[in-house]
C-alpha atoms as a PDB file:
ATOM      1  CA  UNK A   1      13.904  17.276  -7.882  1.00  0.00           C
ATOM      2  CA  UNK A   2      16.794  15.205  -6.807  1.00  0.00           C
ATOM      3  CA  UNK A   3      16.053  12.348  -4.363  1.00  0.00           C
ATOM      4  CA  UNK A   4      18.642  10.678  -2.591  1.00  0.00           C
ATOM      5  CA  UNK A   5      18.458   7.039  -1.575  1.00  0.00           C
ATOM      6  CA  UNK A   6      21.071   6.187   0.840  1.00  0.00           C
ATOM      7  CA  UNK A   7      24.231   7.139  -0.723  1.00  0.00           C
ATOM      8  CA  UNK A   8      22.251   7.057  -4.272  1.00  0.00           C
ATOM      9  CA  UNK A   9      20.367  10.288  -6.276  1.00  0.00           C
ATOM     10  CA  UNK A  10      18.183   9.930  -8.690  1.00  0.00           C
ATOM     11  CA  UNK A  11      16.153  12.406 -11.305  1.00  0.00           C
ATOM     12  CA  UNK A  12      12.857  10.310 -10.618  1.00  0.00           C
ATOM     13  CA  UNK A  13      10.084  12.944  -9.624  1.00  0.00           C
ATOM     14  CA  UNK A  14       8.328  11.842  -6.416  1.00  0.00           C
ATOM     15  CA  UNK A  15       5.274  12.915  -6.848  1.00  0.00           C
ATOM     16  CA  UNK A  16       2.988  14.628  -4.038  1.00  0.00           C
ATOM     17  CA  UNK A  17      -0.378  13.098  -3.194  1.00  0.00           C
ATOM     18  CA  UNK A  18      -3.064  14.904  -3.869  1.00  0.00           C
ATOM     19  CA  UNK A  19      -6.617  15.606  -2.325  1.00  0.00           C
ATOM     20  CA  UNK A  20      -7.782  12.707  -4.892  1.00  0.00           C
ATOM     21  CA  UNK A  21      -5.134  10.518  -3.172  1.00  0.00           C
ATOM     22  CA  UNK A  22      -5.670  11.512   0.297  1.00  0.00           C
ATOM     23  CA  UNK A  23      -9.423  11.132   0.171  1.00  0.00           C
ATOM     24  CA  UNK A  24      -8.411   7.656  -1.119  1.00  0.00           C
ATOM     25  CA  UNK A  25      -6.603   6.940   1.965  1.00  0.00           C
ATOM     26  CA  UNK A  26      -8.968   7.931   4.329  1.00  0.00           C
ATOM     27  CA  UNK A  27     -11.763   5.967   2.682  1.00  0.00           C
ATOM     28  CA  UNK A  28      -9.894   2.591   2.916  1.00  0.00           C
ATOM     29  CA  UNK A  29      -8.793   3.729   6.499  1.00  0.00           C
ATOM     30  CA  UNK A  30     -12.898   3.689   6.988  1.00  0.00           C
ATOM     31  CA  UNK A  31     -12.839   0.038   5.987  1.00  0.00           C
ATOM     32  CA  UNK A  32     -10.921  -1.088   8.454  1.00  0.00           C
ATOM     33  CA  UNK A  33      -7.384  -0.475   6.863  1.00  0.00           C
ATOM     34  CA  UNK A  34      -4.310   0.676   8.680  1.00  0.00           C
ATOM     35  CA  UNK A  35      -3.037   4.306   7.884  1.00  0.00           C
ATOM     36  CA  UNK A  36       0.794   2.977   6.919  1.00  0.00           C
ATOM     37  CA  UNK A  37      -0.802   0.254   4.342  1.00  0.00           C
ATOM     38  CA  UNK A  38      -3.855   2.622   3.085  1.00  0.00           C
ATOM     39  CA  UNK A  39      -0.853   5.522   2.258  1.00  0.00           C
ATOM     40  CA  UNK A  40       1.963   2.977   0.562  1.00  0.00           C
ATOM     41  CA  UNK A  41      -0.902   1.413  -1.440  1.00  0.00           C
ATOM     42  CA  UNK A  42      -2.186   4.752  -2.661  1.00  0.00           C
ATOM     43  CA  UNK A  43       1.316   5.730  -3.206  1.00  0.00           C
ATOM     44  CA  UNK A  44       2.147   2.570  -5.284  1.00  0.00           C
ATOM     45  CA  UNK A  45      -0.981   3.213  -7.337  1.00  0.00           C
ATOM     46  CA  UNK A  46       0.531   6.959  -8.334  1.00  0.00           C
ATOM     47  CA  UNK A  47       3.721   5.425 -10.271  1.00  0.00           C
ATOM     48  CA  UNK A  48       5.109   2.023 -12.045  1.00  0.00           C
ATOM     49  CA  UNK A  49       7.774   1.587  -9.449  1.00  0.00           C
ATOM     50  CA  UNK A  50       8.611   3.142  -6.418  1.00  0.00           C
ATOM     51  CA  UNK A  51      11.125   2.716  -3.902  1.00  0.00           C
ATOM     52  CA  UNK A  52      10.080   2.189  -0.185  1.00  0.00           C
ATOM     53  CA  UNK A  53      12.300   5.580   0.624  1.00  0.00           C
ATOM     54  CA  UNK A  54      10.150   7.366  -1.857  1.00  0.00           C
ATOM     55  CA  UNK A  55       7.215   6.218  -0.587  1.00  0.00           C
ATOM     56  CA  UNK A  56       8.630   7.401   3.177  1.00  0.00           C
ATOM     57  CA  UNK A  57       9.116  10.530   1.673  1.00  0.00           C
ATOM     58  CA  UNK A  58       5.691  10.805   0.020  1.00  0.00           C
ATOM     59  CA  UNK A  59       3.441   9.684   2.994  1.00  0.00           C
ATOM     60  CA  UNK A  60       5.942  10.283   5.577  1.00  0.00           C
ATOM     61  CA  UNK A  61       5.379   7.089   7.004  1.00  0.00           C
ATOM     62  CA  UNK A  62       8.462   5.661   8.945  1.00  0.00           C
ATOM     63  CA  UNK A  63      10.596   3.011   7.459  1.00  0.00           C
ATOM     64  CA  UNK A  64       9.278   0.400  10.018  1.00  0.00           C
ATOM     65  CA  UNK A  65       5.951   1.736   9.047  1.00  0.00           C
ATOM     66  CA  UNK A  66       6.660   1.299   5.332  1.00  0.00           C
ATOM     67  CA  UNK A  67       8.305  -2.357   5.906  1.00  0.00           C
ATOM     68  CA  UNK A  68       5.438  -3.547   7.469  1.00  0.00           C
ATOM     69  CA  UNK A  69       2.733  -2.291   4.762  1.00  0.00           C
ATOM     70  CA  UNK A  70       5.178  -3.918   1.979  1.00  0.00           C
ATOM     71  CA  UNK A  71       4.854  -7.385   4.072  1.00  0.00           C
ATOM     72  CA  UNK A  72       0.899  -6.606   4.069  1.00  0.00           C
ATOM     73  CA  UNK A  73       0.742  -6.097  -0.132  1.00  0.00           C
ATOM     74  CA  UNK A  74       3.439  -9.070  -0.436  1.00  0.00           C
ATOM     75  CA  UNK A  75       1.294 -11.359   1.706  1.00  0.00           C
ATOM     76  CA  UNK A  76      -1.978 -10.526  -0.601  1.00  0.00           C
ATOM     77  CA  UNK A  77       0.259 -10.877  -3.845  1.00  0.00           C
ATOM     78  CA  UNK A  78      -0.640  -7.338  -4.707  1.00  0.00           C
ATOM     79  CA  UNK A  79       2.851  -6.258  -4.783  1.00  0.00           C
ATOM     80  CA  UNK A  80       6.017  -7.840  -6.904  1.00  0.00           C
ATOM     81  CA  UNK A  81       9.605  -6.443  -5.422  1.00  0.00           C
ATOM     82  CA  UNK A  82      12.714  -6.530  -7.861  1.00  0.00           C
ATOM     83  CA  UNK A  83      16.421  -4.815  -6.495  1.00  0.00           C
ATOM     84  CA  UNK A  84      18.385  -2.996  -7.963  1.00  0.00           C
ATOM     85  CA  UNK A  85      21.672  -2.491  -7.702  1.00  0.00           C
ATOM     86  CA  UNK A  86      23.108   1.101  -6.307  1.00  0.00           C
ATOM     87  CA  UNK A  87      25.663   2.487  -9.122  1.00  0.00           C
ATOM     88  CA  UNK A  88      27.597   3.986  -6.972  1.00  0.00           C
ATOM     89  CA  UNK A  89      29.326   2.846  -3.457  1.00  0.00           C
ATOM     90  CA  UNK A  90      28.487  -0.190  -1.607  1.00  0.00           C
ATOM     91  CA  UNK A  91      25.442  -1.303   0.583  1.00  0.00           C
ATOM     92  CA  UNK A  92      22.341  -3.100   0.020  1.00  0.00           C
ATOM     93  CA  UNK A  93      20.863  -3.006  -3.069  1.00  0.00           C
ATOM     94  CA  UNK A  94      17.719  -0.518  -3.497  1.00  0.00           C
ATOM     95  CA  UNK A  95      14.245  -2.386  -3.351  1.00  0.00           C
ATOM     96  CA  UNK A  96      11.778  -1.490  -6.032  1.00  0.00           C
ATOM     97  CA  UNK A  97       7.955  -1.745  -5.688  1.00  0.00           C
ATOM     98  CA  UNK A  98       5.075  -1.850  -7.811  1.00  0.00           C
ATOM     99  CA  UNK A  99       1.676  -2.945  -7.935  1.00  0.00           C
ATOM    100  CA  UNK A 100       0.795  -6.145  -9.793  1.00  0.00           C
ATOM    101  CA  UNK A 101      -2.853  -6.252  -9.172  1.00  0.00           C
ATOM    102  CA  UNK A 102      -5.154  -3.240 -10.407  1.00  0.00           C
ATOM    103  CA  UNK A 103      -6.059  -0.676  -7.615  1.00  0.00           C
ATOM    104  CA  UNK A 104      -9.705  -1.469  -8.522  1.00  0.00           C
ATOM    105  CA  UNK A 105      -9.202  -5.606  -8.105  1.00  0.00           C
ATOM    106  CA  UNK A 106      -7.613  -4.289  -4.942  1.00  0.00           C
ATOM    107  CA  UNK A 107     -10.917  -2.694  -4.260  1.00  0.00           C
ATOM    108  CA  UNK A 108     -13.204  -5.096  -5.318  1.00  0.00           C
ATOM    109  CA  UNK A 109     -11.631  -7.677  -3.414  1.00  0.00           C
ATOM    110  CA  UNK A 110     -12.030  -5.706  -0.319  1.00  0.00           C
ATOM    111  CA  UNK A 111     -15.705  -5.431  -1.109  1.00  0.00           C
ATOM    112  CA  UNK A 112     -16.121  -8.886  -1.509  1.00  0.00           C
ATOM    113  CA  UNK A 113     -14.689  -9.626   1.804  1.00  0.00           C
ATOM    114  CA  UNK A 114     -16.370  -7.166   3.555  1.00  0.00           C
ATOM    115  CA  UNK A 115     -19.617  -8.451   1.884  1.00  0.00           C
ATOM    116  CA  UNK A 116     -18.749 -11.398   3.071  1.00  0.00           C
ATOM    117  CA  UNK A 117     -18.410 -10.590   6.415  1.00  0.00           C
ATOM    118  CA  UNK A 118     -21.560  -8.981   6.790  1.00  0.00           C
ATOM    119  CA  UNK A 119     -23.525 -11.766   5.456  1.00  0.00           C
ATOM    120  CA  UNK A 120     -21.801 -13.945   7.840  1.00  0.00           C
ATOM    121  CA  UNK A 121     -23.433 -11.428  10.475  1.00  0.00           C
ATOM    122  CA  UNK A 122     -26.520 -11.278   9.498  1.00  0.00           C
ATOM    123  CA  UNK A 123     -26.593 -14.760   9.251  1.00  0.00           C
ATOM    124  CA  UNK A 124     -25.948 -15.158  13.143  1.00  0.00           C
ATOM    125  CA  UNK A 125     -28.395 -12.592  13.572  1.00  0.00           C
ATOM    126  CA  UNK A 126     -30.964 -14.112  11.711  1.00  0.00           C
ATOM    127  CA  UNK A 127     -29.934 -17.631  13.787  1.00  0.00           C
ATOM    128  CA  UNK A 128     -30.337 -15.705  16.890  1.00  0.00           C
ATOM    129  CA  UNK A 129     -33.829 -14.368  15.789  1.00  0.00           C
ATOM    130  CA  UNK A 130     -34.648 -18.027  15.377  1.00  0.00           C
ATOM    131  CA  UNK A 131     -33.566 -19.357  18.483  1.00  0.00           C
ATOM    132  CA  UNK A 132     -35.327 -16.406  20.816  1.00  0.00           C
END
């Protein structure tokens, strides 16, 4: 399959997700993650690199969509971003992403927060018990 990026094609295969994948997205959409970031982190987690068109094309998520997510993984230092520059014709260079934190730190820092957050609650339910 030839993908073009802006003026630029490559040979890299983008893959499909798969029911694995999708199941994957909808169970981190259950805790409390937005669609765009569940779908570009799955989608990272199916290759090295990947470009943010590819992973448009793969999830078809919107580029604003996409941006967005990227800012999301950058701000939680799960993703690393390198450029590269196109070979051919000008224009910006083409933004490479890939994950730099296992999928399954990913997930078990998500538990831990959400553990967190429900002691916290049962904490100020417990308080509450005491106070009535």
């Amino acid at each position: 399959m030839m993908v073009h990026i802006g003026d630029h094609v490559t040979d890299k295969q983008v893959p499909n997700l798969g029911e694995t994948e999708y199941e994957m997205v909808e169970l981190l959409r259950k805790l409390n993650m937005t669609r765009p970031i569940a779908l570009s982190l799955v989608c990272l987690s199916t290759r090295e690199e990947i470009t943010s068109r590819e992973i448009e094309m793969v999830s078809n998520l919107r580029q604003p969509e996409v941006s967005i997510a990227m800012r999301y993984l950058r701000d939680n230092n799960w993703v690393d971003i390198r450029e590269e520059k196109k070979t051919e014709g000008k224009g910006r260079p083409i933004k490479l992403y890939r994950l730099v934190v296992p999928l399954d730190n990913i997930i078990e820092s998500i538990e831990n927060e959400i553990m967190s957050e429900k002691k916290s609650v049962l904490e100020n339910i417990q308080r509450l018990k005491d106070l009535s």
